[in-house]
Structure formats: structure tokens, C-alpha cells
PDB file of N, CA and C in Angstrom:
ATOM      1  N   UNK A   1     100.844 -14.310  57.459  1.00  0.00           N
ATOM      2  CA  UNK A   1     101.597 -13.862  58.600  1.00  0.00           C
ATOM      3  C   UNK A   1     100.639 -13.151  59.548  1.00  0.00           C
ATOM      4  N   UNK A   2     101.093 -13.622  60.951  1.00  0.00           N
ATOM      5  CA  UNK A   2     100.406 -12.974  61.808  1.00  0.00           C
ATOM      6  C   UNK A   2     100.381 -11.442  62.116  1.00  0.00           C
ATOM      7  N   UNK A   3      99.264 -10.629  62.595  1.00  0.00           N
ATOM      8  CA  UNK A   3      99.805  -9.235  62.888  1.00  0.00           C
ATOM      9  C   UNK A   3     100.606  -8.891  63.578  1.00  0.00           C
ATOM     10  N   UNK A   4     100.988  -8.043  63.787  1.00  0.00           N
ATOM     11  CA  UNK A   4     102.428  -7.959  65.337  1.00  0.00           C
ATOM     12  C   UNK A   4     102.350  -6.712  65.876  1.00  0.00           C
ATOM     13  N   UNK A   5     102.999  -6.714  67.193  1.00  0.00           N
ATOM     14  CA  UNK A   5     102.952  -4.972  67.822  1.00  0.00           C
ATOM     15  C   UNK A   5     104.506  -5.304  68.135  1.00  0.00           C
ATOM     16  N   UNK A   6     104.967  -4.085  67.911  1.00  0.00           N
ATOM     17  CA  UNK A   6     106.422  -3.533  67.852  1.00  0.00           C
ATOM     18  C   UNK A   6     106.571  -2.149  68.296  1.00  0.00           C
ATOM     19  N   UNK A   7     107.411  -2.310  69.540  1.00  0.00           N
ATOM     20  CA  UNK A   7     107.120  -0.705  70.166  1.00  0.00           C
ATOM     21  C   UNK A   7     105.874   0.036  69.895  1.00  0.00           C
ATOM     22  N   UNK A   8     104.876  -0.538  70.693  1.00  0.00           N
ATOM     23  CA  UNK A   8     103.641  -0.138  71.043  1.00  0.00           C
ATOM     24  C   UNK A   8     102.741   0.324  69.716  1.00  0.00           C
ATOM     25  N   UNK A   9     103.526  -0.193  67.952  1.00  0.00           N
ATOM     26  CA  UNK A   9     102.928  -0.554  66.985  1.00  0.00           C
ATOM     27  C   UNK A   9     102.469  -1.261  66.693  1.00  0.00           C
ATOM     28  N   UNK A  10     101.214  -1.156  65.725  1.00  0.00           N
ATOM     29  CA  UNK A  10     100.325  -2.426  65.437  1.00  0.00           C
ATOM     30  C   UNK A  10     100.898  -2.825  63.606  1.00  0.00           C
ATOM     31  N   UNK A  11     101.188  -3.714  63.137  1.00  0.00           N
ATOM     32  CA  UNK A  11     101.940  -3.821  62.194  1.00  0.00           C
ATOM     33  C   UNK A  11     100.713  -5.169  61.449  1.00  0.00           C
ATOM     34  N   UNK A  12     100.232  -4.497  60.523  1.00  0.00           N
ATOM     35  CA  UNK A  12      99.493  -6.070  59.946  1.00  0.00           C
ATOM     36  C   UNK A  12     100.041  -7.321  59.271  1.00  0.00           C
ATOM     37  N   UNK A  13      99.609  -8.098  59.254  1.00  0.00           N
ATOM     38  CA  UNK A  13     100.393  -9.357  58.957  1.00  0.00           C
ATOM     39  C   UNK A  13      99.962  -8.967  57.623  1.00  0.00           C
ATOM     40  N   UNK A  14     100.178 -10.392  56.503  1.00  0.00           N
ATOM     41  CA  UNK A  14      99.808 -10.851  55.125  1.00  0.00           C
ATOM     42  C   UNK A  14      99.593 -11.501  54.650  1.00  0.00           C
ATOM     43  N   UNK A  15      98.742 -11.884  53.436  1.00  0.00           N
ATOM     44  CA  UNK A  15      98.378 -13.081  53.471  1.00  0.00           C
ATOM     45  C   UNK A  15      98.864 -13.645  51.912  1.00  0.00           C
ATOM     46  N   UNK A  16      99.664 -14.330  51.886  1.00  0.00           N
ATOM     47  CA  UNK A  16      99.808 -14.618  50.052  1.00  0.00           C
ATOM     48  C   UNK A  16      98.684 -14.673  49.156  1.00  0.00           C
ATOM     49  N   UNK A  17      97.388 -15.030  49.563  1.00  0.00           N
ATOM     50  CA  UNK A  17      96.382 -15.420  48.829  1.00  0.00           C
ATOM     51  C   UNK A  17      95.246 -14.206  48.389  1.00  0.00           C
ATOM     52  N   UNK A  18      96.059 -13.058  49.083  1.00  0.00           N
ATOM     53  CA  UNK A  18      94.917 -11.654  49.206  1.00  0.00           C
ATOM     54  C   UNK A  18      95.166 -10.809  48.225  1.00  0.00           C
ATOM     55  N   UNK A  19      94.413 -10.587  46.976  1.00  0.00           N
ATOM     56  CA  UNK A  19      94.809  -9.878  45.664  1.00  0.00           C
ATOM     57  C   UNK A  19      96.105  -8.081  45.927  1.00  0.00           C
ATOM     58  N   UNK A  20      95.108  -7.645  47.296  1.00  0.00           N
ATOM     59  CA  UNK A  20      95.940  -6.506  47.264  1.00  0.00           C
ATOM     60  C   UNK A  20      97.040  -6.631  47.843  1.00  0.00           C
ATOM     61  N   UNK A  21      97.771  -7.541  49.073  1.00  0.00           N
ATOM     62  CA  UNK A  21      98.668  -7.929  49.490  1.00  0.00           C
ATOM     63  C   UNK A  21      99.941  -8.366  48.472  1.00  0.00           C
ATOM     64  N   UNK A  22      99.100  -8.972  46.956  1.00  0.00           N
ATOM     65  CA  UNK A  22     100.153  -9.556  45.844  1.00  0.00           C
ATOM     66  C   UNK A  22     100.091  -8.071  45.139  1.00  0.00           C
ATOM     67  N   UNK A  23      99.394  -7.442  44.937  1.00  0.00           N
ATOM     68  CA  UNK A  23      99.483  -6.300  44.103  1.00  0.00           C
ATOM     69  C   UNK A  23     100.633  -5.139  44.863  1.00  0.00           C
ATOM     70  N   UNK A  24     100.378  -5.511  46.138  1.00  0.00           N
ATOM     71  CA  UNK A  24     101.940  -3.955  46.560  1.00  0.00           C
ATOM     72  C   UNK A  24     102.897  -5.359  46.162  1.00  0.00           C
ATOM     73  N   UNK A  25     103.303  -6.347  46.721  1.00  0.00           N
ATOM     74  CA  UNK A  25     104.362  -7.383  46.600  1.00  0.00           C
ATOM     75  C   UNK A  25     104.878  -7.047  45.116  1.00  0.00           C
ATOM     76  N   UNK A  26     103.902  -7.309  44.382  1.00  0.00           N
ATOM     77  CA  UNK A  26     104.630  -6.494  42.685  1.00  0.00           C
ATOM     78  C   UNK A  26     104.916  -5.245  42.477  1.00  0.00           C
ATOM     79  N   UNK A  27     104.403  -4.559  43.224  1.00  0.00           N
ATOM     80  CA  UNK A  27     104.904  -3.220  43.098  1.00  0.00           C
ATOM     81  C   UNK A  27     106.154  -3.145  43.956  1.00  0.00           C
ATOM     82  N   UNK A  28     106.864  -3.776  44.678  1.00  0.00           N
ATOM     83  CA  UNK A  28     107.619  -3.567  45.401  1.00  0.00           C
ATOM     84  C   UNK A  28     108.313  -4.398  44.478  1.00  0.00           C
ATOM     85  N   UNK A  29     108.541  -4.975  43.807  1.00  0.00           N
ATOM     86  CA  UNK A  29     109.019  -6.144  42.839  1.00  0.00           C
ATOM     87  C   UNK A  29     109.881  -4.941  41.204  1.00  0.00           C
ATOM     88  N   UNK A  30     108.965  -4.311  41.275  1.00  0.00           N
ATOM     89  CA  UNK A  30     108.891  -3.585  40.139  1.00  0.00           C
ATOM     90  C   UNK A  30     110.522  -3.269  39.679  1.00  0.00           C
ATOM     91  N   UNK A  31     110.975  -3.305  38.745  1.00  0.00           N
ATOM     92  CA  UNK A  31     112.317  -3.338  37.978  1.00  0.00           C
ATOM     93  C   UNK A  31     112.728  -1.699  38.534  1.00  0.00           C
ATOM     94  N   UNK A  32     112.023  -0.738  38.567  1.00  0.00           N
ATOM     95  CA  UNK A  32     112.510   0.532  39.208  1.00  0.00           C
ATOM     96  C   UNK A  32     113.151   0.388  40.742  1.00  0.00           C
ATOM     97  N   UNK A  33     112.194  -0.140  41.739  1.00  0.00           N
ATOM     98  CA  UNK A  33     112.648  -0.521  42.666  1.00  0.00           C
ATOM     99  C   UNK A  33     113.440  -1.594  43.171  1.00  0.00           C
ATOM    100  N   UNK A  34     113.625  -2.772  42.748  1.00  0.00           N
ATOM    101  CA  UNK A  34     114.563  -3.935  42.789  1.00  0.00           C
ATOM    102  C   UNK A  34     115.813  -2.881  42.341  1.00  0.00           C
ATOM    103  N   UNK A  35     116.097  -1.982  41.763  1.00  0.00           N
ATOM    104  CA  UNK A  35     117.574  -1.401  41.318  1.00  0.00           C
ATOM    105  C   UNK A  35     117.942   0.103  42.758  1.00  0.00           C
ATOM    106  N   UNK A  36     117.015   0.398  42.460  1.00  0.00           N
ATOM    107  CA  UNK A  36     116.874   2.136  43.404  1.00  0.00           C
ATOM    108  C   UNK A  36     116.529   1.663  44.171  1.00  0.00           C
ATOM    109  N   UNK A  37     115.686   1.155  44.628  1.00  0.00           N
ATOM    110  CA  UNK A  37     114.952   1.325  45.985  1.00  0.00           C
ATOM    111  C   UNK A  37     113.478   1.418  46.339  1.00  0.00           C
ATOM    112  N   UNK A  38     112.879   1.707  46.452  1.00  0.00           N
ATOM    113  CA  UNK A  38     111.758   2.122  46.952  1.00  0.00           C
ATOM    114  C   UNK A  38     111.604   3.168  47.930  1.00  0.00           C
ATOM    115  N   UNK A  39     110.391   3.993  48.331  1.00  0.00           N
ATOM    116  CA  UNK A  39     109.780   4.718  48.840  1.00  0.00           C
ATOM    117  C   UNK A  39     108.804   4.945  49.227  1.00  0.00           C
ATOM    118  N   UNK A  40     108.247   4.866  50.752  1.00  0.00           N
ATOM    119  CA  UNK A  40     106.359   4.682  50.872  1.00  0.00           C
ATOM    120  C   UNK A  40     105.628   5.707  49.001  1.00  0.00           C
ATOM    121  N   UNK A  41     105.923   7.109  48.954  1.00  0.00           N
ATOM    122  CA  UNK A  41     105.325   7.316  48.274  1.00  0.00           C
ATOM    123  C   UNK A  41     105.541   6.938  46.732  1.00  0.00           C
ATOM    124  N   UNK A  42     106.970   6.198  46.557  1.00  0.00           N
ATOM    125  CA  UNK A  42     106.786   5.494  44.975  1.00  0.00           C
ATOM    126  C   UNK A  42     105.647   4.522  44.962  1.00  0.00           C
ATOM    127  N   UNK A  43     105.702   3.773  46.082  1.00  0.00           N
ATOM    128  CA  UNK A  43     104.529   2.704  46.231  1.00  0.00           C
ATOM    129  C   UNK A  43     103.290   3.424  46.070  1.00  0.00           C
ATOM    130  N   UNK A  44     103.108   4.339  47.227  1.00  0.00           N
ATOM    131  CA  UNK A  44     101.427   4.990  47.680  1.00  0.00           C
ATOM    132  C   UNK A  44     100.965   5.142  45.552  1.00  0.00           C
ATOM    133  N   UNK A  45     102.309   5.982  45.324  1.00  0.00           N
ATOM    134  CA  UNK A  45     101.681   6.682  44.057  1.00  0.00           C
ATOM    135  C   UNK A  45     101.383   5.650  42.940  1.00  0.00           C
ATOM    136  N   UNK A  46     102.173   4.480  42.877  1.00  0.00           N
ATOM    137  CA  UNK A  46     101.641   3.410  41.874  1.00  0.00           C
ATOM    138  C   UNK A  46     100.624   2.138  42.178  1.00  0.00           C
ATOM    139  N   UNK A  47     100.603   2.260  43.477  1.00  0.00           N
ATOM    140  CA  UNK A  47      98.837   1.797  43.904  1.00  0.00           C
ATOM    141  C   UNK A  47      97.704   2.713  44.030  1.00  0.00           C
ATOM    142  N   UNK A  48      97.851   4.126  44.463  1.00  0.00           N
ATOM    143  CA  UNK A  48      96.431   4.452  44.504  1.00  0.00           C
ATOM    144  C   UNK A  48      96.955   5.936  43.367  1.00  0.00           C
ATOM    145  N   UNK A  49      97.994   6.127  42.942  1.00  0.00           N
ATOM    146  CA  UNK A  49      97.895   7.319  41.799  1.00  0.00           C
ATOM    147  C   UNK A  49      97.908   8.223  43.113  1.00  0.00           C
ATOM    148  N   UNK A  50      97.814   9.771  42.719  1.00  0.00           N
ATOM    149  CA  UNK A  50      97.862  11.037  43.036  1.00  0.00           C
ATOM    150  C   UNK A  50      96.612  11.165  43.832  1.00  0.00           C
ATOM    151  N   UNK A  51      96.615  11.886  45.050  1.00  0.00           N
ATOM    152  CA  UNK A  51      95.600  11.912  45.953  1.00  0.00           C
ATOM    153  C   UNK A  51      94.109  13.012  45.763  1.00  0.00           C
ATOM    154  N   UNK A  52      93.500  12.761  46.022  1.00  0.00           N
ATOM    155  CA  UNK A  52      92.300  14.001  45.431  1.00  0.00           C
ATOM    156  C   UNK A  52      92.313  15.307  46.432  1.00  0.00           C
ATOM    157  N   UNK A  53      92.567  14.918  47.939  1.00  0.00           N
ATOM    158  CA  UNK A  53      93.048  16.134  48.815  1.00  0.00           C
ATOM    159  C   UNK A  53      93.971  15.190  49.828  1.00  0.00           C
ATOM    160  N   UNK A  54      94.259  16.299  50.879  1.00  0.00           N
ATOM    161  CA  UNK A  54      95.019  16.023  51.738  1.00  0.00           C
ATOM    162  C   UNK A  54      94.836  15.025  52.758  1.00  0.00           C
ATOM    163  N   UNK A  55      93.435  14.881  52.869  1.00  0.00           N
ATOM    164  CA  UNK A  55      93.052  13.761  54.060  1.00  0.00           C
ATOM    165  C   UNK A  55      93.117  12.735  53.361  1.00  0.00           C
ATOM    166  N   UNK A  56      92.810  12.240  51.891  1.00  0.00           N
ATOM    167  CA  UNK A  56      92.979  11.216  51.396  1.00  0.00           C
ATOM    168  C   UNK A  56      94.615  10.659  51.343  1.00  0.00           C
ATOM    169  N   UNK A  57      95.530  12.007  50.750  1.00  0.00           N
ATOM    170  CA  UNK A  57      96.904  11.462  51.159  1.00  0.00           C
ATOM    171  C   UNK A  57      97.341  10.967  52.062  1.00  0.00           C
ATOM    172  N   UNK A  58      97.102  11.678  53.821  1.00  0.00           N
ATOM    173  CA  UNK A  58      97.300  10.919  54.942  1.00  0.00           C
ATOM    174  C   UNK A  58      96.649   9.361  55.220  1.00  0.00           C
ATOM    175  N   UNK A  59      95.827   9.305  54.481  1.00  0.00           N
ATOM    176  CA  UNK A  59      95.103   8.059  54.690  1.00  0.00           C
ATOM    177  C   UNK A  59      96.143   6.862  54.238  1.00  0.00           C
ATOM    178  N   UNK A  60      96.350   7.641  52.941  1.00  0.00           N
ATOM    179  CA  UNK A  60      96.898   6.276  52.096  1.00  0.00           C
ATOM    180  C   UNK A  60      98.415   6.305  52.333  1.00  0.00           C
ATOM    181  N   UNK A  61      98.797   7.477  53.190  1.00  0.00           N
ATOM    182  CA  UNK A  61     100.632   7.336  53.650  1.00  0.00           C
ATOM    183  C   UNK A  61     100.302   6.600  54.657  1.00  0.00           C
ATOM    184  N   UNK A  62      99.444   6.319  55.674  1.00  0.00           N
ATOM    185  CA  UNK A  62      99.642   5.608  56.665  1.00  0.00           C
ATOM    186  C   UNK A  62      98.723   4.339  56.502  1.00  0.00           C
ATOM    187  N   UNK A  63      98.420   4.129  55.227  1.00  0.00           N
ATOM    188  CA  UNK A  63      97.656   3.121  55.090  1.00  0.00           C
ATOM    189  C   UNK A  63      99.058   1.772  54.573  1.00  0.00           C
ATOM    190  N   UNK A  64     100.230   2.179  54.336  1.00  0.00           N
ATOM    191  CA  UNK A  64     101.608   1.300  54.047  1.00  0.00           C
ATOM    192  C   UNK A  64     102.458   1.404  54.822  1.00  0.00           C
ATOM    193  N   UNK A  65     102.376   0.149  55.331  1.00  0.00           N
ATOM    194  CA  UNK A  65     103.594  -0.025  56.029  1.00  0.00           C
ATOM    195  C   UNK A  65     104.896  -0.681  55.108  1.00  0.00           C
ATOM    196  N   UNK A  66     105.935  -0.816  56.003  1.00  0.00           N
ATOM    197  CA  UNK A  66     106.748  -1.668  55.298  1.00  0.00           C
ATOM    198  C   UNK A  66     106.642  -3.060  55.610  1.00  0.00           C
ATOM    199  N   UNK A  67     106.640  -4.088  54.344  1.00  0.00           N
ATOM    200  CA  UNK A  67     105.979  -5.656  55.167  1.00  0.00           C
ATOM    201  C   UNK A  67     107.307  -5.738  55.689  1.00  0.00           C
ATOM    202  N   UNK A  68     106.479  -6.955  56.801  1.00  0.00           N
ATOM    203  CA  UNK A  68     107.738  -7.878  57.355  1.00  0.00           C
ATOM    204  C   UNK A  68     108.449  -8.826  56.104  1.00  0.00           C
ATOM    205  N   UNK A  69     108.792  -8.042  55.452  1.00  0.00           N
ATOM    206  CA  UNK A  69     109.920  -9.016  54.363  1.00  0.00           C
ATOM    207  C   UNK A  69     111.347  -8.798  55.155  1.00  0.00           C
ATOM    208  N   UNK A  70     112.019  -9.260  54.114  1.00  0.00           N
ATOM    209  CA  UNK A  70     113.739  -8.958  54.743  1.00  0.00           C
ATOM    210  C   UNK A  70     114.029  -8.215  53.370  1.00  0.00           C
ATOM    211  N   UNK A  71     113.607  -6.598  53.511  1.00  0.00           N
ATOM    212  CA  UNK A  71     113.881  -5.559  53.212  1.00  0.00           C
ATOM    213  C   UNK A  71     115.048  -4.587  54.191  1.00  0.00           C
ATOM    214  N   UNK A  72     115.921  -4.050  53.788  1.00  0.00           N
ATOM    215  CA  UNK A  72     116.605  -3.178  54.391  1.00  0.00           C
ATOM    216  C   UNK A  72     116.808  -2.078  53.689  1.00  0.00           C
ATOM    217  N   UNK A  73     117.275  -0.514  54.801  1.00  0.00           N
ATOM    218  CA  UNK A  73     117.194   0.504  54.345  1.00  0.00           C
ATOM    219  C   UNK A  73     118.237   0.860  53.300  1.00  0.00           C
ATOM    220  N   UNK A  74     118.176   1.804  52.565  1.00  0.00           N
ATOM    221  CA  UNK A  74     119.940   2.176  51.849  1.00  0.00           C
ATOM    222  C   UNK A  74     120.286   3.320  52.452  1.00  0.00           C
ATOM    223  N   UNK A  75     121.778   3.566  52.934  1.00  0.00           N
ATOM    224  CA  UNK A  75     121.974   4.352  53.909  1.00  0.00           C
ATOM    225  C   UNK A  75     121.974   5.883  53.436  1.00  0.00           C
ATOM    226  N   UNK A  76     121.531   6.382  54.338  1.00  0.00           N
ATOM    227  CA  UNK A  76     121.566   8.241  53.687  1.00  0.00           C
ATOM    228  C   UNK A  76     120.539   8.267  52.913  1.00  0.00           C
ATOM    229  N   UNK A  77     119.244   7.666  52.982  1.00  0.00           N
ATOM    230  CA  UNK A  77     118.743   7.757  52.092  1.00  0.00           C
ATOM    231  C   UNK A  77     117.076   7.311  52.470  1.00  0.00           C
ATOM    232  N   UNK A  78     115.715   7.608  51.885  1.00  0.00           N
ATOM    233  CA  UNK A  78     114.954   7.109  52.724  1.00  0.00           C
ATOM    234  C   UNK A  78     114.228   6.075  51.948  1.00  0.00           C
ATOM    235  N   UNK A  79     114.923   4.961  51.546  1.00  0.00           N
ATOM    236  CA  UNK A  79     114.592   4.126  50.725  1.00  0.00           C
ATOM    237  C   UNK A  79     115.096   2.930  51.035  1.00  0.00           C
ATOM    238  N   UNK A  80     113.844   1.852  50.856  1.00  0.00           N
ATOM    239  CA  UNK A  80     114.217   0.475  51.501  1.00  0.00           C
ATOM    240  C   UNK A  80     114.629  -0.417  49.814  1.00  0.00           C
ATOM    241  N   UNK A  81     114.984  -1.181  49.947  1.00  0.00           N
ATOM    242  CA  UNK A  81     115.650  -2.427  48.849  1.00  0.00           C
ATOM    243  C   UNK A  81     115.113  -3.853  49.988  1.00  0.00           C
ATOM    244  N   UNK A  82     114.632  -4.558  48.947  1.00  0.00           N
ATOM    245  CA  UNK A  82     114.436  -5.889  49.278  1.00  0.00           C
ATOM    246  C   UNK A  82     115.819  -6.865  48.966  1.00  0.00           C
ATOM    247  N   UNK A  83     115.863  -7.380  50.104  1.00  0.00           N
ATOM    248  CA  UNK A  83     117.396  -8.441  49.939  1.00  0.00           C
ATOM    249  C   UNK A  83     117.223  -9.525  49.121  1.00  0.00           C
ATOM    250  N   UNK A  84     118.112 -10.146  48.614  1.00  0.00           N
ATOM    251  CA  UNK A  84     117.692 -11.114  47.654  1.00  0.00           C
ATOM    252  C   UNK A  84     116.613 -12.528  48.432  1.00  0.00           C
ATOM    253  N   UNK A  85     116.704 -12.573  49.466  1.00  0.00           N
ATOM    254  CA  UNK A  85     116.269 -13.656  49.750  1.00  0.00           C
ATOM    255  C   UNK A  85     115.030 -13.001  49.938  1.00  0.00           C
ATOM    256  N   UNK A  86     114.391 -11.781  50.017  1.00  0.00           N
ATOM    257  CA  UNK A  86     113.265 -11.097  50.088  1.00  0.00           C
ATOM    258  C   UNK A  86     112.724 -11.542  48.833  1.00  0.00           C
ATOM    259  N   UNK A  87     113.551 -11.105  47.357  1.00  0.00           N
ATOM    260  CA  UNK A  87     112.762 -11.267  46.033  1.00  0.00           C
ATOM    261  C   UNK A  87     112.916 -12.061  46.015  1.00  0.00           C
ATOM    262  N   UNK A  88     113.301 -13.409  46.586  1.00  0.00           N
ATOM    263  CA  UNK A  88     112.916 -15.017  45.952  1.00  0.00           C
ATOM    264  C   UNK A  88     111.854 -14.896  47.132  1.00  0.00           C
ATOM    265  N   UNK A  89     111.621 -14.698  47.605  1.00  0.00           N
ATOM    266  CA  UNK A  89     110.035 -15.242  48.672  1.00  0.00           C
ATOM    267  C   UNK A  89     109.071 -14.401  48.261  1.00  0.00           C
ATOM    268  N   UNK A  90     109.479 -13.111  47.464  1.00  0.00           N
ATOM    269  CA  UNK A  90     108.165 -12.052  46.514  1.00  0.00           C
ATOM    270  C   UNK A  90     107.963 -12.824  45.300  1.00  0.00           C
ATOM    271  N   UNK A  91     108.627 -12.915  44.829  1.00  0.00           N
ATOM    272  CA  UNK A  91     108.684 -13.862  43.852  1.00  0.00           C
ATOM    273  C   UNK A  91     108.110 -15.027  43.125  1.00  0.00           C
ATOM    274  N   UNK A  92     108.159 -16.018  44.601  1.00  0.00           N
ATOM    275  CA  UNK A  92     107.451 -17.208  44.892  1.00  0.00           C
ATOM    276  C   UNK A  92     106.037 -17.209  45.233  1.00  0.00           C
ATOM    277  N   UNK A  93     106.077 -16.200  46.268  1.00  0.00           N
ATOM    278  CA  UNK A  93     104.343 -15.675  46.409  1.00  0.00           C
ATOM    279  C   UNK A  93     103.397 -15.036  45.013  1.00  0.00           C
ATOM    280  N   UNK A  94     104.459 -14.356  44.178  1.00  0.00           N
ATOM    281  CA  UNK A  94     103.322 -14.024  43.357  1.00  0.00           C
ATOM    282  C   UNK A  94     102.998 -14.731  42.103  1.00  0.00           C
ATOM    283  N   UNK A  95     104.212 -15.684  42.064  1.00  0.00           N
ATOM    284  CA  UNK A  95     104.246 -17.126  41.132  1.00  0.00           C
ATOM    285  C   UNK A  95     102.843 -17.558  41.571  1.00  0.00           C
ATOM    286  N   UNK A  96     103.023 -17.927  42.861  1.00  0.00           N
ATOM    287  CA  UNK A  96     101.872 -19.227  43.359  1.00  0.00           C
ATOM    288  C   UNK A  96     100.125 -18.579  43.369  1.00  0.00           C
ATOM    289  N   UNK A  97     100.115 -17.397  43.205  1.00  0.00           N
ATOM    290  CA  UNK A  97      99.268 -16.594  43.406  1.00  0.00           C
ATOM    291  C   UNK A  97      98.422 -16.784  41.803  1.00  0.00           C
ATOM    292  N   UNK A  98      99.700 -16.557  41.055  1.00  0.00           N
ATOM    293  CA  UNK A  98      98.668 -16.408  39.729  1.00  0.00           C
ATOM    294  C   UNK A  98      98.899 -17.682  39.012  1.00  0.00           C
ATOM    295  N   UNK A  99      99.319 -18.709  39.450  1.00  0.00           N
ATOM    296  CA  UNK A  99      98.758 -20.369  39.262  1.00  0.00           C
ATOM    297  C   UNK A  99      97.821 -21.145  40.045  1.00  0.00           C
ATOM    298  N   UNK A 100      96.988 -20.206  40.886  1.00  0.00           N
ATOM    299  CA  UNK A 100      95.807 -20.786  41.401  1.00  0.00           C
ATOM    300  C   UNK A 100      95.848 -20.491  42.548  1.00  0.00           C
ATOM    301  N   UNK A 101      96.760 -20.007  43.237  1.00  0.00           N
ATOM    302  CA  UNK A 101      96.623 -20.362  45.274  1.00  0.00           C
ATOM    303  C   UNK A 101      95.430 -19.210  45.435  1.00  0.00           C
ATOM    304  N   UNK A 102      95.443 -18.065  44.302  1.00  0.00           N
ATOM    305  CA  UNK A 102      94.200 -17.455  45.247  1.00  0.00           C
ATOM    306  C   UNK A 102      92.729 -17.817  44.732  1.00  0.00           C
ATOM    307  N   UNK A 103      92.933 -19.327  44.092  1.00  0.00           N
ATOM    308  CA  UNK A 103      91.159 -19.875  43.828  1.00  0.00           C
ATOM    309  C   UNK A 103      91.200 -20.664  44.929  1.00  0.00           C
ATOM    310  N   UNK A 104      92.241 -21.131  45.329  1.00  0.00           N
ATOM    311  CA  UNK A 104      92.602 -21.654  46.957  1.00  0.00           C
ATOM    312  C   UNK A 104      91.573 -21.544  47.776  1.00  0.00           C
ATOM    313  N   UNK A 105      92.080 -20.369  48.236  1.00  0.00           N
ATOM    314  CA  UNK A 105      91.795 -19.694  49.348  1.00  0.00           C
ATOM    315  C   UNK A 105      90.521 -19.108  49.291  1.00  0.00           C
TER     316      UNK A 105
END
């Protein structure tokens, strides 16, 4: 996916074939979050763990965005859920990923 700007944001695209791109996709996949939800920092904390100081935390809170999946928010609450048609296209990407597409690429 291409990058995009959205109200004067720069939003990066993704690429199915890019190890760390499939590694948040599973973490966003993860049986905790497919039920609850998610949270930038459930993610931040199970990709990069606990921060060593504060500039490293800001780094890595604004180092995640939310992908362009078809994720939506849960209301009252600051936590996104992937829609089902989200986890069949997470799904599919990380199927194809670890049957070869990233010797592909």
C-alpha cells in the first residue's frame, strides 16, 4: 500500500512482504486483541517491550500508527478492534508471508 497524507498527515503505507509490517499484523492478530481490542501501547509494549527512557518511549508511540486496515474504534473507549473482513485480509497476509511471499520479494 501506498503512503497517504490525511489532514495534513503523513500515514505510511505497507508492504505484505516486510518482516516487521507482518510482525505488528500478528500482534494486532493476537487472541488478546481480536476479543478486547487493542491499544497503541498494548502493541508499542509487545513489539519493542518497556522503554529504557522517555525519548525512546516517544519515539516508539509515534513510531505506530494505526494501519489502513478496516479496523474500527470501540466506543468510550481508546481501543481499536479489527472488523472481520480486517482479520481475513491479516490473516491472509501472514499465511502468504510464511509460505514464501517474503523469499518473493
Amino acid at each position: 500500500m501506498e503512503p497517504q497524507q490525511v489532514a495534513n498527515r503523513r500515514h505510511a503505507g505497507f508492504n505484505p512482504a516486510r518482516a516487521a509490517d507482518v510482525k505488528l499484523f500478528q500482534t494486532i492478530m493476537h487472541g488478546d486483541h481480536v476479543s478486547r481490542g487493542f491499544r497503541n501501547t498494548d502493541i508499542r509494549q509487545r513489539l519493542h517491550g518497556d522503554p529504557s527512557d522517555r525519548a525512546e518511549h516517544r519515539r516508539q508511540a509515534s513510531s505506530l500508527t494505526q494501519p489502513h486496515l478496516q479496523a474500527t474504534t470501540i466506543p468510550h473507549t481508546y481501543r481499536w478492534r479489527v472488523t472481520i473482513e480486517g482479520q481475513r485480509l491479516l490473516s491472509t497476509i501472514i499465511t502468504l508471508y510464511h509460505q514464501g511471499l517474503s523469499h518473493a520479494a
